[in-house]
C-alpha atoms as a PDB file:
ATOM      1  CA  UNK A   1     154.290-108.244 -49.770  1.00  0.00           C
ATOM      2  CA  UNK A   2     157.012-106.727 -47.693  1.00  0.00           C
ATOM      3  CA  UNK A   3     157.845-108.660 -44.653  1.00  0.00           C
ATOM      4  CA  UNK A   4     158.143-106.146 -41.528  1.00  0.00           C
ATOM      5  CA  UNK A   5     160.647-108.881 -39.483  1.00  0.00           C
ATOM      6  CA  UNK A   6     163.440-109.132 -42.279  1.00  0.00           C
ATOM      7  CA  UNK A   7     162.148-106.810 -44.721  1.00  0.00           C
ATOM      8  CA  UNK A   8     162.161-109.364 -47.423  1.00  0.00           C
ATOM      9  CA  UNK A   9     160.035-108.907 -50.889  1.00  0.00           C
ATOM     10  CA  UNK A  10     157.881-112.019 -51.521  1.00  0.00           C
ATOM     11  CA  UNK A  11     154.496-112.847 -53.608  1.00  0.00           C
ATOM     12  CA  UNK A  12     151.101-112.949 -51.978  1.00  0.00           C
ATOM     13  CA  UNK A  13     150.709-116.455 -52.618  1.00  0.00           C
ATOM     14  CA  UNK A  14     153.178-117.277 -49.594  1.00  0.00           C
ATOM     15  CA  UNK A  15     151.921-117.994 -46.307  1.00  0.00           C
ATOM     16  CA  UNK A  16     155.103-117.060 -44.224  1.00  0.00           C
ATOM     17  CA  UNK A  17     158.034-114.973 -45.428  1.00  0.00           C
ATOM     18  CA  UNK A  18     160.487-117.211 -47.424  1.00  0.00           C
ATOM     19  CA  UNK A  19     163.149-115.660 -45.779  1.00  0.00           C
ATOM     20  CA  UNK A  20     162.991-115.392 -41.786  1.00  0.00           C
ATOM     21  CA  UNK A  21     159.167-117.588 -41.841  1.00  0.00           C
ATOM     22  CA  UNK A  22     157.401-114.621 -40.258  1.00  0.00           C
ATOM     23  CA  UNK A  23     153.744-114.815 -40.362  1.00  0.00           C
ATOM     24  CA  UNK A  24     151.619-112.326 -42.543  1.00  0.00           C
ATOM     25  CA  UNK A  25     150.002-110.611 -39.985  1.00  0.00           C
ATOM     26  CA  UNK A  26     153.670-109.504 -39.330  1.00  0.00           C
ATOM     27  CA  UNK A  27     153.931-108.708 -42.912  1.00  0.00           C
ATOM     28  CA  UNK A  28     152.731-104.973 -44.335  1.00  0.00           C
ATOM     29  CA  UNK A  29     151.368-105.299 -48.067  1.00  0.00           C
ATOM     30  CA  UNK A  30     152.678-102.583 -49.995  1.00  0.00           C
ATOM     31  CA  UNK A  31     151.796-101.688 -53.627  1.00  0.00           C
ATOM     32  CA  UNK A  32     154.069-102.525 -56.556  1.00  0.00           C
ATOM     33  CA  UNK A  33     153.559-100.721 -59.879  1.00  0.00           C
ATOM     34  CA  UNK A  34     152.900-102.985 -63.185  1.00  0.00           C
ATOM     35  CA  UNK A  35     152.638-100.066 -64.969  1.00  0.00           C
ATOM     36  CA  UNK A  36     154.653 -97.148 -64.784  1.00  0.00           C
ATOM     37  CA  UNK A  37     153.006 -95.535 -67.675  1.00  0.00           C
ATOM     38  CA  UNK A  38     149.576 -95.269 -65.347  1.00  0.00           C
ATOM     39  CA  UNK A  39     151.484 -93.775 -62.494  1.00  0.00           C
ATOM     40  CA  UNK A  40     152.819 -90.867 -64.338  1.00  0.00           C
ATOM     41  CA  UNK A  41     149.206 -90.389 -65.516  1.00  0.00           C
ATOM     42  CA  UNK A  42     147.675 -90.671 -62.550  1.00  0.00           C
ATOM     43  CA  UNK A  43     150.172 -88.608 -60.903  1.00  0.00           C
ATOM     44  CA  UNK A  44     148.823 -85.952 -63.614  1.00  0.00           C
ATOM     45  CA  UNK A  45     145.626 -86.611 -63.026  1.00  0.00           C
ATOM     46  CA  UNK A  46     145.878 -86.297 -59.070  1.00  0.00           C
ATOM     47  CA  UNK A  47     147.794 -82.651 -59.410  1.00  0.00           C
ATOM     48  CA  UNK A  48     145.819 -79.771 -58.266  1.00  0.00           C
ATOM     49  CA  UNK A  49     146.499 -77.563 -61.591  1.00  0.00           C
ATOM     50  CA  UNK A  50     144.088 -80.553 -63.078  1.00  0.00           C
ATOM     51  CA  UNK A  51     141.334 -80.094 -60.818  1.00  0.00           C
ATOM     52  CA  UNK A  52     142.031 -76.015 -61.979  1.00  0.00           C
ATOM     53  CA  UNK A  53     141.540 -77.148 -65.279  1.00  0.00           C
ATOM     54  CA  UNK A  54     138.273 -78.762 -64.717  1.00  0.00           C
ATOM     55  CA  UNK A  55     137.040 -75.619 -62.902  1.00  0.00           C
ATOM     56  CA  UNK A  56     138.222 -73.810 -65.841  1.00  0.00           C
ATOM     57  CA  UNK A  57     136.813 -75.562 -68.804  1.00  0.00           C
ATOM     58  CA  UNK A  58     133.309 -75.468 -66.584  1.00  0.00           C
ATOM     59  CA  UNK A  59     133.595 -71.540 -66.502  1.00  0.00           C
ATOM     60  CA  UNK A  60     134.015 -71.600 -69.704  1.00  0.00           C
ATOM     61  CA  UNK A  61     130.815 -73.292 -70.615  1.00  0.00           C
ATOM     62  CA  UNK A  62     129.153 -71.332 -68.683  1.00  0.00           C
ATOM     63  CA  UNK A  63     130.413 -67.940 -70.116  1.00  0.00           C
ATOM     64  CA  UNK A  64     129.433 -69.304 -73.248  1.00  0.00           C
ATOM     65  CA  UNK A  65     126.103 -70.265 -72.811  1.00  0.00           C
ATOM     66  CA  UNK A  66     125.857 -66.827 -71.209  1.00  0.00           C
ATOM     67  CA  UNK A  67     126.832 -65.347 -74.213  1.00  0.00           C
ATOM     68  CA  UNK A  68     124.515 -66.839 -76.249  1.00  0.00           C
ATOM     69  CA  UNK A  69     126.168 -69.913 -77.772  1.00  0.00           C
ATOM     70  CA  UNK A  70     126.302 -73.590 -76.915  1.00  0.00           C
ATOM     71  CA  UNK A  71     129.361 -75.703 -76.946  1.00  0.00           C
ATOM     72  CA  UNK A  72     128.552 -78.722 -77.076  1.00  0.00           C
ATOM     73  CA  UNK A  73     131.811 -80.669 -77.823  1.00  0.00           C
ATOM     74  CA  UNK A  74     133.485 -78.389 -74.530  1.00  0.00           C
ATOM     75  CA  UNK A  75     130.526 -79.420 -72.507  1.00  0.00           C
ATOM     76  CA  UNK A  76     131.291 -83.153 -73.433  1.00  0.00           C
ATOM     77  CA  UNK A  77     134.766 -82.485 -72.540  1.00  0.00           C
ATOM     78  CA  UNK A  78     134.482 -80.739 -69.149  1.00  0.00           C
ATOM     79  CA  UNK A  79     131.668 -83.823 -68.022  1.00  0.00           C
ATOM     80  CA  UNK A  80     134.483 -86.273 -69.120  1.00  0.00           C
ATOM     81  CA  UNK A  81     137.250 -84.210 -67.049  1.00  0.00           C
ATOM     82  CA  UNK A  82     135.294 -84.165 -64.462  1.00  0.00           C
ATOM     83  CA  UNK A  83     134.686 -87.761 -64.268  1.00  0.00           C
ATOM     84  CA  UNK A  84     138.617 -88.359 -64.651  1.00  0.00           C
ATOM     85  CA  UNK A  85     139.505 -85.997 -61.804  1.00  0.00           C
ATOM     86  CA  UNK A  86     137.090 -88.583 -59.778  1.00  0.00           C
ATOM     87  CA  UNK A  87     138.136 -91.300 -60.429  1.00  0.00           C
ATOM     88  CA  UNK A  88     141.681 -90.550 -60.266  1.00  0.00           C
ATOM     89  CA  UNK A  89     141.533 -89.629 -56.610  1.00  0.00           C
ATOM     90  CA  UNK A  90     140.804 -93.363 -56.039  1.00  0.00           C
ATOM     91  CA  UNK A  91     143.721 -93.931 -57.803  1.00  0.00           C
ATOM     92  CA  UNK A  92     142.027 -95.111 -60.816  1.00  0.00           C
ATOM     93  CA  UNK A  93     142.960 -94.257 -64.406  1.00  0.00           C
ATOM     94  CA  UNK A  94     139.769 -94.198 -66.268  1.00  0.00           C
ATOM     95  CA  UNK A  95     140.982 -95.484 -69.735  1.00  0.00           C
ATOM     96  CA  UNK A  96     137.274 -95.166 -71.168  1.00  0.00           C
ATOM     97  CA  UNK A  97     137.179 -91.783 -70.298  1.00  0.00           C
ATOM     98  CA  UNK A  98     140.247 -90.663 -71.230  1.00  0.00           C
ATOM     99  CA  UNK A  99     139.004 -92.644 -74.861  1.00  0.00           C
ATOM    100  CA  UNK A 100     135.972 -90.022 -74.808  1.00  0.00           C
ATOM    101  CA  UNK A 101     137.773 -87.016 -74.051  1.00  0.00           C
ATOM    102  CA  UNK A 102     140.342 -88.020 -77.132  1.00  0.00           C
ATOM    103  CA  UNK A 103     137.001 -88.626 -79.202  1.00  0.00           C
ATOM    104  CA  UNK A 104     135.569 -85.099 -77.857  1.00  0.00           C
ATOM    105  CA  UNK A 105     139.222 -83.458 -79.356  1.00  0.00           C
ATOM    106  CA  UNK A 106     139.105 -84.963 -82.435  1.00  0.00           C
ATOM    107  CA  UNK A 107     135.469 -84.300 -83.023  1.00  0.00           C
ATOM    108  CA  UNK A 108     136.771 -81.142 -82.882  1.00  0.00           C
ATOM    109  CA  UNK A 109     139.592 -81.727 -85.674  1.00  0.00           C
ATOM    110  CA  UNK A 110     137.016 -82.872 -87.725  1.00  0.00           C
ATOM    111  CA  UNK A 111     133.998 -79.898 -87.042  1.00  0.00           C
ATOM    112  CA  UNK A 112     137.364 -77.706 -87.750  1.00  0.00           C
ATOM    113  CA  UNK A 113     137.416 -79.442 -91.091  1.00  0.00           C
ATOM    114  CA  UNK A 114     133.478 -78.787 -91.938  1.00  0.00           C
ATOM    115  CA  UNK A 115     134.050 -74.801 -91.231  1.00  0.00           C
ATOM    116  CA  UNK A 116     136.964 -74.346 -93.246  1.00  0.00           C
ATOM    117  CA  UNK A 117     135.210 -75.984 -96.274  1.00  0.00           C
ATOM    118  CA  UNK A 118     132.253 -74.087 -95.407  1.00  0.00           C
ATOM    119  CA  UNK A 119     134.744 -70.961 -95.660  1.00  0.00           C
ATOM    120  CA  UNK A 120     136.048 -71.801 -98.671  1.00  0.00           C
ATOM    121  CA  UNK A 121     133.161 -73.082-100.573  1.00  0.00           C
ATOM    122  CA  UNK A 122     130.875 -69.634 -99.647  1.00  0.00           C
ATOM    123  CA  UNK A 123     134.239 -67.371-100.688  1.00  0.00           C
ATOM    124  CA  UNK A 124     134.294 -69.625-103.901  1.00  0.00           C
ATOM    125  CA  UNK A 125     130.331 -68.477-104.705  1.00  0.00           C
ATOM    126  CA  UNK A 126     130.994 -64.862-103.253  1.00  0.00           C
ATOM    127  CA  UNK A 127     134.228 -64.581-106.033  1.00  0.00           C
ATOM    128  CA  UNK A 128     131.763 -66.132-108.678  1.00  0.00           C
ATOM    129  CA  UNK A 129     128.472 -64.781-107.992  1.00  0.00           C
ATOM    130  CA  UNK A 130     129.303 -61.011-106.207  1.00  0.00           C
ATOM    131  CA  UNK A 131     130.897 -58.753-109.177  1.00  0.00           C
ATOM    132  CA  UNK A 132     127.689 -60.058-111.479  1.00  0.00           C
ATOM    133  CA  UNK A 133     125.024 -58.658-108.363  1.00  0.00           C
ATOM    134  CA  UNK A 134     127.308 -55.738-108.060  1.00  0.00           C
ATOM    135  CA  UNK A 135     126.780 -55.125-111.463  1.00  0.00           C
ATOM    136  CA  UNK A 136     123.141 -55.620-111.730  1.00  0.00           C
ATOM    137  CA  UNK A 137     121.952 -54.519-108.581  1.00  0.00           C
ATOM    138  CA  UNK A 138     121.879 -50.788-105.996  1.00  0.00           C
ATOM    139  CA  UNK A 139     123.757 -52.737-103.356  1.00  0.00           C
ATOM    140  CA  UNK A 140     126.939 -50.205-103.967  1.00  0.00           C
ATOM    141  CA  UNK A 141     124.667 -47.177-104.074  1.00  0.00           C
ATOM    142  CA  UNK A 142     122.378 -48.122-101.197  1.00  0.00           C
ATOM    143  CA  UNK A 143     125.666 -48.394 -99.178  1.00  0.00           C
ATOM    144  CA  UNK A 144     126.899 -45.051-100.856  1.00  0.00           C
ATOM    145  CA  UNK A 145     124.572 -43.119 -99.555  1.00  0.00           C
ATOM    146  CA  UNK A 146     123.824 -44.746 -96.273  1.00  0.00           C
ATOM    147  CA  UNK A 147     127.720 -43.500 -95.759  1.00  0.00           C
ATOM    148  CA  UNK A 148     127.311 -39.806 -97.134  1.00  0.00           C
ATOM    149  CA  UNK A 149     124.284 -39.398 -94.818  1.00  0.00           C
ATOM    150  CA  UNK A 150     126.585 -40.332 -91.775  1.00  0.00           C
ATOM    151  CA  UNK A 151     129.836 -38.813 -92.540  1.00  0.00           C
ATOM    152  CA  UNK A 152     129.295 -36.802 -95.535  1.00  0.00           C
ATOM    153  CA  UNK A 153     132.587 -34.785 -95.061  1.00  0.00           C
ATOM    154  CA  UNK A 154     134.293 -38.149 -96.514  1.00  0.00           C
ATOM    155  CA  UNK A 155     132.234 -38.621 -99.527  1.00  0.00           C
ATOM    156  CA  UNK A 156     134.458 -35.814-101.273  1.00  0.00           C
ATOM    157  CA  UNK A 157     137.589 -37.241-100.185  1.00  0.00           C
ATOM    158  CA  UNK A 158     138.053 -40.300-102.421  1.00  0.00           C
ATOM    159  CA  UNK A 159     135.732 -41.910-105.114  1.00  0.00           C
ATOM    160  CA  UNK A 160     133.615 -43.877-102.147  1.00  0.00           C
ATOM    161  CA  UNK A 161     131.754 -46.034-104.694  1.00  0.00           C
ATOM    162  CA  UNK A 162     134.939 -47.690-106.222  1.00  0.00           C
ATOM    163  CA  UNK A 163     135.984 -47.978-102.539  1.00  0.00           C
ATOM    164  CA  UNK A 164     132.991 -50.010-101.445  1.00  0.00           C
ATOM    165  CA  UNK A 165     133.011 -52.466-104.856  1.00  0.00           C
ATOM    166  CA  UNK A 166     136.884 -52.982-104.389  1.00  0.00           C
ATOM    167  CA  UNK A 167     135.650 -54.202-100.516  1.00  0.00           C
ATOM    168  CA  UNK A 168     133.081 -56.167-101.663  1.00  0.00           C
ATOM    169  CA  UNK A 169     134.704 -58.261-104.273  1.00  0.00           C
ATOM    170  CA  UNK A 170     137.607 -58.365-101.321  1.00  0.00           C
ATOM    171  CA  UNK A 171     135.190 -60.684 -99.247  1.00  0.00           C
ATOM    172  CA  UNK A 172     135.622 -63.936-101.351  1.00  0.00           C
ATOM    173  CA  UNK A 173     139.094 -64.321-101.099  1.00  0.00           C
ATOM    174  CA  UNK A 174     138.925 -63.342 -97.494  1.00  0.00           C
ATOM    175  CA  UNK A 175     136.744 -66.333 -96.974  1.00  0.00           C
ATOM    176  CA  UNK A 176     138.806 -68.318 -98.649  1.00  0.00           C
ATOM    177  CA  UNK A 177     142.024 -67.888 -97.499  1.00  0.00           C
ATOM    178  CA  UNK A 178     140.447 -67.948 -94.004  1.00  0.00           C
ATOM    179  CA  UNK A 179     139.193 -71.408 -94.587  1.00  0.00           C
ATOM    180  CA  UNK A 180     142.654 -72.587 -96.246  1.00  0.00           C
ATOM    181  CA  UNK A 181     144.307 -71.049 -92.816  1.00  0.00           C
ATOM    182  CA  UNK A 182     141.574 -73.175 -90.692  1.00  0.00           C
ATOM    183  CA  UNK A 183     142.992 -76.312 -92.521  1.00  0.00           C
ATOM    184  CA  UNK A 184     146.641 -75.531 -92.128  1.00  0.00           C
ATOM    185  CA  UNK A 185     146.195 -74.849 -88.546  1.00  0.00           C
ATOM    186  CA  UNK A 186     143.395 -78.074 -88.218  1.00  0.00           C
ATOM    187  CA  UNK A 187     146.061 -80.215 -89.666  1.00  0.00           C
ATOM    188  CA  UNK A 188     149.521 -79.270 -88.166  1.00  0.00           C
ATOM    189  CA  UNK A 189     147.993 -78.487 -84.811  1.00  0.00           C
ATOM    190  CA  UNK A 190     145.029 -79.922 -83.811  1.00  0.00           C
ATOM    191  CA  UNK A 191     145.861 -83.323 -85.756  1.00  0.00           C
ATOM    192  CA  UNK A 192     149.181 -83.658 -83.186  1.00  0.00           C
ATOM    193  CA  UNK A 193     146.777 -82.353 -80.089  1.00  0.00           C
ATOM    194  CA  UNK A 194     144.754 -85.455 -80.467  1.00  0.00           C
ATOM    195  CA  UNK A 195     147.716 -87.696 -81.201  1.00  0.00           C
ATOM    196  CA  UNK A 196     149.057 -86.617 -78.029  1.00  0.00           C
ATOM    197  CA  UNK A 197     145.725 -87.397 -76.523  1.00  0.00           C
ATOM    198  CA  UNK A 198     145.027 -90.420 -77.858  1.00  0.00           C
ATOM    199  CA  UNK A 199     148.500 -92.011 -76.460  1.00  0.00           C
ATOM    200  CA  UNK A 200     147.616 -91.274 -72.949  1.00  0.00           C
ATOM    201  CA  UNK A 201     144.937 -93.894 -72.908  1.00  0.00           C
ATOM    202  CA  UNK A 202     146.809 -96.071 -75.223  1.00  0.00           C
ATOM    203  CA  UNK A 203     149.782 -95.951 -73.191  1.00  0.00           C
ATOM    204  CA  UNK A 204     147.952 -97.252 -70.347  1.00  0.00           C
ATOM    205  CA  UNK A 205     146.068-100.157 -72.485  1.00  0.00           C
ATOM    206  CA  UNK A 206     149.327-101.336 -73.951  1.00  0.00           C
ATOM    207  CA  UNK A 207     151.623-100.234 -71.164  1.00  0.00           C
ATOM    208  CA  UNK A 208     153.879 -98.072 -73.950  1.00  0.00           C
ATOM    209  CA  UNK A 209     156.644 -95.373 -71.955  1.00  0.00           C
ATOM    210  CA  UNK A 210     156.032 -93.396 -74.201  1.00  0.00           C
ATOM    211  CA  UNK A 211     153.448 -90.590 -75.256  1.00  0.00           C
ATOM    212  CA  UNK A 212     153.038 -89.476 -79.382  1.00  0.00           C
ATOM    213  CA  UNK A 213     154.280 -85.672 -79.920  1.00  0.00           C
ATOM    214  CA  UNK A 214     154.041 -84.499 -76.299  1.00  0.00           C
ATOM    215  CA  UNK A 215     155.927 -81.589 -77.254  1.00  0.00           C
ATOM    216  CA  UNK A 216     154.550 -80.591 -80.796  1.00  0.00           C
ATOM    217  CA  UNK A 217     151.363 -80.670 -78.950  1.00  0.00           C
ATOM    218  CA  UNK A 218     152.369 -78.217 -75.927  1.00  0.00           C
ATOM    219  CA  UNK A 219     153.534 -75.686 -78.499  1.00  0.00           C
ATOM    220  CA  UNK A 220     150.314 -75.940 -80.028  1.00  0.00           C
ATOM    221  CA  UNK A 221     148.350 -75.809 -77.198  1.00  0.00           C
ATOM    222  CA  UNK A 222     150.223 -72.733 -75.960  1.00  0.00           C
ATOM    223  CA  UNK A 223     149.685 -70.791 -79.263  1.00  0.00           C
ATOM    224  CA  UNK A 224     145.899 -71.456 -79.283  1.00  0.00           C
ATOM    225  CA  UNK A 225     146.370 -70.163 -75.641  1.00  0.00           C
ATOM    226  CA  UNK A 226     147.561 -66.829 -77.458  1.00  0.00           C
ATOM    227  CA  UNK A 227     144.749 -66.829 -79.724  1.00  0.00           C
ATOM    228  CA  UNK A 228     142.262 -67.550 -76.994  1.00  0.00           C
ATOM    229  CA  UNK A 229     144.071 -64.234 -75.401  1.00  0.00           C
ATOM    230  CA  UNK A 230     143.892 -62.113 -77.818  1.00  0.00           C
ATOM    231  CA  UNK A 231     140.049 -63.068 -78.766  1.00  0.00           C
ATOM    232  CA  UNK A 232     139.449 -62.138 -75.298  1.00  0.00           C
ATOM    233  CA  UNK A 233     140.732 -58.401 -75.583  1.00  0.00           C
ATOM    234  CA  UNK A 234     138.887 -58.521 -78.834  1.00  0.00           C
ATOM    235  CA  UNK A 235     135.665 -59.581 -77.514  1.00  0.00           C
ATOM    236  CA  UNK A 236     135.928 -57.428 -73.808  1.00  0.00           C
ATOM    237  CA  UNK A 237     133.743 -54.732 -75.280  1.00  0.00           C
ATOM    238  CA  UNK A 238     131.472 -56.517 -77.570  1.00  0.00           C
ATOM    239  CA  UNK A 239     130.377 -59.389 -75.232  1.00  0.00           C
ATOM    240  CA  UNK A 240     131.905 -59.750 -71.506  1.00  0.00           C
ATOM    241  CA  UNK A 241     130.197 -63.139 -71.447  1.00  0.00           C
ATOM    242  CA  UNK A 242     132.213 -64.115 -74.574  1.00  0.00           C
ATOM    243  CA  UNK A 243     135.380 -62.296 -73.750  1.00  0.00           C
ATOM    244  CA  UNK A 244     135.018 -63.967 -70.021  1.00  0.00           C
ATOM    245  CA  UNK A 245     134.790 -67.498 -71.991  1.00  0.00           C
ATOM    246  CA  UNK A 246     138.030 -66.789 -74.206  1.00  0.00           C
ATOM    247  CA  UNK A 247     139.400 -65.698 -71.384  1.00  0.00           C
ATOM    248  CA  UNK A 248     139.110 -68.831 -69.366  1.00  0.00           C
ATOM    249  CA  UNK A 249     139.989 -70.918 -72.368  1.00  0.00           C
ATOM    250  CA  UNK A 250     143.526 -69.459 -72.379  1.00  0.00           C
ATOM    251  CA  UNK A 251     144.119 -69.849 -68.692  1.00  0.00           C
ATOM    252  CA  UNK A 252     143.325 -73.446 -68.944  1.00  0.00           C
ATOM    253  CA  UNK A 253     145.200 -74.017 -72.412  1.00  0.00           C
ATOM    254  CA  UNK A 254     148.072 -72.694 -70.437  1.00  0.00           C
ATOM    255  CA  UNK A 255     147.500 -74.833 -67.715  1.00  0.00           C
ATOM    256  CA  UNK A 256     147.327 -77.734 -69.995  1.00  0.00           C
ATOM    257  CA  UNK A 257     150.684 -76.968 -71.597  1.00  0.00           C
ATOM    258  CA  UNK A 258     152.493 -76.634 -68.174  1.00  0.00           C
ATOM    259  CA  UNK A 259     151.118 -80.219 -67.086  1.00  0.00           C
ATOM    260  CA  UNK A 260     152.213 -81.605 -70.368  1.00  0.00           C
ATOM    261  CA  UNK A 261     155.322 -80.009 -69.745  1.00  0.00           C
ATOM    262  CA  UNK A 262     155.702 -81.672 -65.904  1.00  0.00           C
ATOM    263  CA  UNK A 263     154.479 -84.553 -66.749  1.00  0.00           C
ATOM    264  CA  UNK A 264     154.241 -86.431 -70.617  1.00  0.00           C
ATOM    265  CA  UNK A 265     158.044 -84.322 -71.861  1.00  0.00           C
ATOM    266  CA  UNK A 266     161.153 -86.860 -70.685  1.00  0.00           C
ATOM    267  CA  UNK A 267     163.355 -85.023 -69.782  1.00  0.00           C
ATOM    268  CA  UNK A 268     166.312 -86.447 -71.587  1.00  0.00           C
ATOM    269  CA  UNK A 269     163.966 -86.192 -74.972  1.00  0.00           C
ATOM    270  CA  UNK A 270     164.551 -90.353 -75.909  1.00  0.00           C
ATOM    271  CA  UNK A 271     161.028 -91.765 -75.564  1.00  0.00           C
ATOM    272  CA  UNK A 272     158.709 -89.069 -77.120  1.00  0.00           C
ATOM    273  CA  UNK A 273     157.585 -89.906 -81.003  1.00  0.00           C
END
């Protein structure tokens, strides 16, 4: 409580003001933080690029549901942003949602983890398995001649048929070096994503000043923002839906790393971990 009379600072409990004796209809109650930890995040929460974010990540569903494909951890993640952005206008942190939207990120970490040793596993049987069909089967041929029947002024350009086995026993490794990336990526970027995440609601449990890697994970986000980018010029004249949906992911990755950046990065760089 504030009193109004003298302007003295006192607990609820108090009938009068300690100081002058006003009474407490004299008195205007005025909100003291216990935690300043929730106020930055709320402040966060309340900003308008946040409720752009939620309209983003919604679009983005959309487009890809559109386009044939259905995201369910992003769906998860947009319902819990959504409920966040509520409740924060009534100045309320939602701690259990923030918990699910750091369980929706790292259920991504760990689906990243199933496709890369999905990746590496089927480039391990291609390498084994592909030379021997090669070998035994018309697969080379068949594609041989589907080419010369196209465009059979390159047939007599270059030996075609070595061309096509040197491509296929190319697909293997591909694979697997794609995975291995996937894992890289999962693990130095994603992993550092959700620790940032995961402090957010943990600062506001345990009241720590702190936030884990808030800086590690706006580079991250920002270059997954740049793949998002350039998967949506990829994509622009394949599938618009698609293309539309990678496209809204990187204006909202970008929009997460600038709120990050306002927000969770001290400026003076001593409380970040």
């Amino acid at each position: 409580m504030k009193c109004l009379n003298c302007g003295f600072e006192y607990d609820d409990g108090y009938r009068y003001c300690p100081n002058c004796g006003s009474a407490p209809a004299q008195a205007e109650a005025i909100p003291v933080s216990i935690n300043p930890t929730e106020d930055k995040i709320l402040a966060a929460l309340k900003d308008k690029l946040f409720l752009v974010l939620c309209i983003l990540i919604s679009a983005s569903c959309a487009f890809s549901v559109l386009s044939g494909s259905f995201p369910i951890i992003y769906i998860l993640a947009a319902v819990f942003l959504w409920i966040i952005f509520a409740k924060s206008q009534n100045n309320i942190a939602d701690t259990n949602m923030l918990r699910c939207l750091s369980g929706t990120v790292f259920a991504g970490y760990v689906v990243n983890y199933v496709i890369a040793g999905l990746l590496i596993f089927f480039g391990a049987l291609v390498s084994v398995f592909f030379p021997f069909l090669l070998e035994n089967t018309n697969l080379i041929n068949s594609i041989y001649h589907e080419i010369a029947d196209e465009m059979p002024e390159y047939t007599y350009m270059f030996n075609l048929n070595e061309f096509i086995s040197f491509l296929l026993k190319l697909i293997g490794p591909i694979f697997i070096i794609i995975g291995l990336a996937v894992i890289l990526i999962n693990f130095f970027g994603m992993r550092k994503i959700h620790a940032f995440v995961k402090s957010v609601y943990q600062g506001i449990i345990f009241q720590i000043p702190y936030f884990n890697k808030p800086q590690a994970a706006r580079n991250w986000i920002i270059f997954f923002a740049v793949c998002s980018g350039i998967t949506a010029l990829t994509e622009f004249f394949t599938s618009f839906s698609g293309a539309l949906s990678s496209g809204c992911d990187c204006a909202l990755l970008i929009i997460s790393a600038i709120i990050i950046n306002k927000y969770f990065i001290p400026r003076d760089n001593h409380y970040s971990v």
